[in-house]
C-alpha atoms as a PDB file:
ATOM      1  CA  UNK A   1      -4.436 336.730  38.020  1.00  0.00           C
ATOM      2  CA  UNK A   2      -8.269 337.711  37.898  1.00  0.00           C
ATOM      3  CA  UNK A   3     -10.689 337.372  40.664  1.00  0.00           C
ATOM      4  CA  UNK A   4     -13.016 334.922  37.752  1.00  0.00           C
ATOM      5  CA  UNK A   5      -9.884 332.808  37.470  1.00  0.00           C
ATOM      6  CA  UNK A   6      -9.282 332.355  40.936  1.00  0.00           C
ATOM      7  CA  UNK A   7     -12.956 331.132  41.862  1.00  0.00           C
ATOM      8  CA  UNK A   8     -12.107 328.566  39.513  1.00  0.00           C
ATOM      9  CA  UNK A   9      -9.420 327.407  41.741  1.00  0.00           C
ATOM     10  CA  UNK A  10     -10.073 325.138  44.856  1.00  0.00           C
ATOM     11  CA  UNK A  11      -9.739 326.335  48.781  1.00  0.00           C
ATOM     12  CA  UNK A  12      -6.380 324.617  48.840  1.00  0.00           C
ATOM     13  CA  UNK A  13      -4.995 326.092  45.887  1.00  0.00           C
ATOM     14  CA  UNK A  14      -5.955 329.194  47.295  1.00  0.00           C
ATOM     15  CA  UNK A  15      -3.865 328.669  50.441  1.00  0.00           C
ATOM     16  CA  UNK A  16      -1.280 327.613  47.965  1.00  0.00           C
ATOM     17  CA  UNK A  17      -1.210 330.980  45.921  1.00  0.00           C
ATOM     18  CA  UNK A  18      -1.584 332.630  48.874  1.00  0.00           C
ATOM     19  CA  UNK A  19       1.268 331.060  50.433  1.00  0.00           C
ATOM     20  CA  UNK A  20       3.367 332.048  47.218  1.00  0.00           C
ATOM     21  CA  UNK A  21       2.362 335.510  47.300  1.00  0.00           C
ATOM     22  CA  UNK A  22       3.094 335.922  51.157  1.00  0.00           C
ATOM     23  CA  UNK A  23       6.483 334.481  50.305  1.00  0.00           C
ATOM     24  CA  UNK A  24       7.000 337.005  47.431  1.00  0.00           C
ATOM     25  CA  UNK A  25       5.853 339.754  49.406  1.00  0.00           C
ATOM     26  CA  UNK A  26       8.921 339.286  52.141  1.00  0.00           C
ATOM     27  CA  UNK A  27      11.504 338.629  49.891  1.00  0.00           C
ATOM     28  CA  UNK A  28      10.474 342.207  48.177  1.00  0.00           C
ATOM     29  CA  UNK A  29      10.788 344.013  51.136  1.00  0.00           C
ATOM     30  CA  UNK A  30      13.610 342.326  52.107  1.00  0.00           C
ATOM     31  CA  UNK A  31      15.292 343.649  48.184  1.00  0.00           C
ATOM     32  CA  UNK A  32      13.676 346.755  48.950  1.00  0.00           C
ATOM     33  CA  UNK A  33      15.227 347.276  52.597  1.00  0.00           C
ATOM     34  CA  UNK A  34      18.613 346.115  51.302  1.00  0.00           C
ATOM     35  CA  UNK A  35      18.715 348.384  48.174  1.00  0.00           C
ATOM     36  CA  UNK A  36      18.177 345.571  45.670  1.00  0.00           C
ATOM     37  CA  UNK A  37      14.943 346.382  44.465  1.00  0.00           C
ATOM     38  CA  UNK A  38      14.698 347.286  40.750  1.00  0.00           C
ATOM     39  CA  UNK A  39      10.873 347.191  39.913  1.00  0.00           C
ATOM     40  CA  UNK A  40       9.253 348.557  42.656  1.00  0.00           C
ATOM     41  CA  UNK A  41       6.054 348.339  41.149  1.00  0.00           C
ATOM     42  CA  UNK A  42       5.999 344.966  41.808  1.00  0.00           C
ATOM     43  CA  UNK A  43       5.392 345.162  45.525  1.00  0.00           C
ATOM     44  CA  UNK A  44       2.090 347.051  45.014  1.00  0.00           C
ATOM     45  CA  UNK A  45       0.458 343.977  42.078  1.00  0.00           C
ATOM     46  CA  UNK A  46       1.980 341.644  45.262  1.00  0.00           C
ATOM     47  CA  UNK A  47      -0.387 343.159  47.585  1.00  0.00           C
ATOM     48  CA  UNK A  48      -3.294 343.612  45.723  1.00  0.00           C
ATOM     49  CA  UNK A  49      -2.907 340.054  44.365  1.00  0.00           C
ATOM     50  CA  UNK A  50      -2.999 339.009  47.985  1.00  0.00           C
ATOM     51  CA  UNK A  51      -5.940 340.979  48.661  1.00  0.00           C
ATOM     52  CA  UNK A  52      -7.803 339.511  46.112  1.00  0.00           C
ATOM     53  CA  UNK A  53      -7.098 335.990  47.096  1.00  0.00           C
ATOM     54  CA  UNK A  54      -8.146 336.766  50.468  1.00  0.00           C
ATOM     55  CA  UNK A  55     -11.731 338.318  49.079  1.00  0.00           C
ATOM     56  CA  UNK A  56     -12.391 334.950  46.881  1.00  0.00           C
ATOM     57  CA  UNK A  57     -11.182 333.487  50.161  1.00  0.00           C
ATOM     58  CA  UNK A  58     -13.538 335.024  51.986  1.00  0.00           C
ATOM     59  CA  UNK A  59     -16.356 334.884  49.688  1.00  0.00           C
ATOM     60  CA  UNK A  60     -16.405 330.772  49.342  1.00  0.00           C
ATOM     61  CA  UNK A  61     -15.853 330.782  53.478  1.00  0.00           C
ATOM     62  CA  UNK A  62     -19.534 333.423  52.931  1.00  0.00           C
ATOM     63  CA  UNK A  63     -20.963 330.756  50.569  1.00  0.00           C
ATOM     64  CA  UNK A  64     -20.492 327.978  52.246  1.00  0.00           C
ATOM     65  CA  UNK A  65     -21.454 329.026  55.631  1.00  0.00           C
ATOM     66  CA  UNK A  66     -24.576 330.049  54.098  1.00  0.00           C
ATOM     67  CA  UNK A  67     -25.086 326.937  52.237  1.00  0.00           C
ATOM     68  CA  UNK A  68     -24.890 324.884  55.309  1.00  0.00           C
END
Protein backbone atom coordinates (compact mmCIF):
# COMPACT_ATOMS: atom_id res chain seq x y z
CA UNK A 1 0.00 0.00 0.00
CA UNK A 2 1.26 3.65 -0.89
CA UNK A 3 2.03 6.33 1.52
CA UNK A 4 -0.96 8.68 -0.80
CA UNK A 5 -3.35 5.84 -0.04
CA UNK A 6 -2.76 5.62 3.45
CA UNK A 7 -3.28 9.49 4.23
CA UNK A 8 -6.51 8.78 2.88
CA UNK A 9 -7.18 6.48 5.67
CA UNK A 10 -8.29 7.70 9.21
CA UNK A 11 -5.98 7.57 12.61
CA UNK A 12 -7.91 4.48 13.60
CA UNK A 13 -7.56 2.65 10.54
CA UNK A 14 -4.10 3.32 10.83
CA UNK A 15 -3.82 1.61 14.23
CA UNK A 16 -5.84 -1.03 12.52
CA UNK A 17 -3.30 -1.72 9.60
CA UNK A 18 -0.78 -1.30 11.85
CA UNK A 19 -2.06 -3.77 14.15
CA UNK A 20 -2.33 -6.26 11.08
CA UNK A 21 1.07 -5.71 10.00
CA UNK A 22 2.59 -6.14 13.62
CA UNK A 23 0.63 -9.38 13.67
CA UNK A 24 2.07 -10.48 10.26
CA UNK A 25 5.40 -9.53 11.17
CA UNK A 26 5.51 -12.25 14.28
CA UNK A 27 3.94 -14.91 12.68
CA UNK A 28 6.89 -14.52 9.86
CA UNK A 29 9.48 -14.80 12.16
CA UNK A 30 7.92 -17.28 13.94
CA UNK A 31 7.79 -19.46 10.04
CA UNK A 32 11.12 -18.21 9.64
CA UNK A 33 12.59 -19.48 13.13
CA UNK A 34 10.77 -22.78 12.68
CA UNK A 35 11.93 -23.46 9.06
CA UNK A 36 8.55 -22.79 7.46
CA UNK A 37 9.25 -19.81 5.67
CA UNK A 38 8.98 -20.03 1.85
CA UNK A 39 9.00 -16.31 0.60
CA UNK A 40 11.30 -14.64 2.59
CA UNK A 41 10.93 -11.59 0.83
CA UNK A 42 7.95 -11.04 2.45
CA UNK A 43 9.35 -10.13 5.83
CA UNK A 44 11.30 -7.16 4.37
CA UNK A 45 7.64 -5.41 2.30
CA UNK A 46 6.27 -6.32 6.20
CA UNK A 47 8.66 -3.97 7.65
CA UNK A 48 8.79 -1.33 5.38
CA UNK A 49 4.97 -1.37 5.21
CA UNK A 50 5.11 -0.82 8.93
CA UNK A 51 7.47 1.89 8.61
CA UNK A 52 5.47 3.69 6.40
CA UNK A 53 2.38 3.55 8.47
CA UNK A 54 4.26 4.78 11.30
CA UNK A 55 5.64 7.99 9.07
CA UNK A 56 1.84 8.89 7.91
CA UNK A 57 1.36 8.18 11.60
CA UNK A 58 3.61 10.47 12.58
CA UNK A 59 3.03 13.06 10.09
CA UNK A 60 -0.96 13.62 10.98
CA UNK A 61 0.28 13.45 14.96
CA UNK A 62 2.96 16.68 13.19
CA UNK A 63 -0.15 18.23 11.57
CA UNK A 64 -2.30 18.28 14.05
CA UNK A 65 -0.17 19.40 16.81
CA UNK A 66 0.63 22.21 14.67
CA UNK A 67 -2.85 22.95 13.77
CA UNK A 68 -3.85 23.30 17.31
Amino acid sequence: MSAAELRDKTLDQLREELVTLKKEQFNLRFQGATGQLENTSRVRTVRRSIATVLTVLNEKARDAASAA
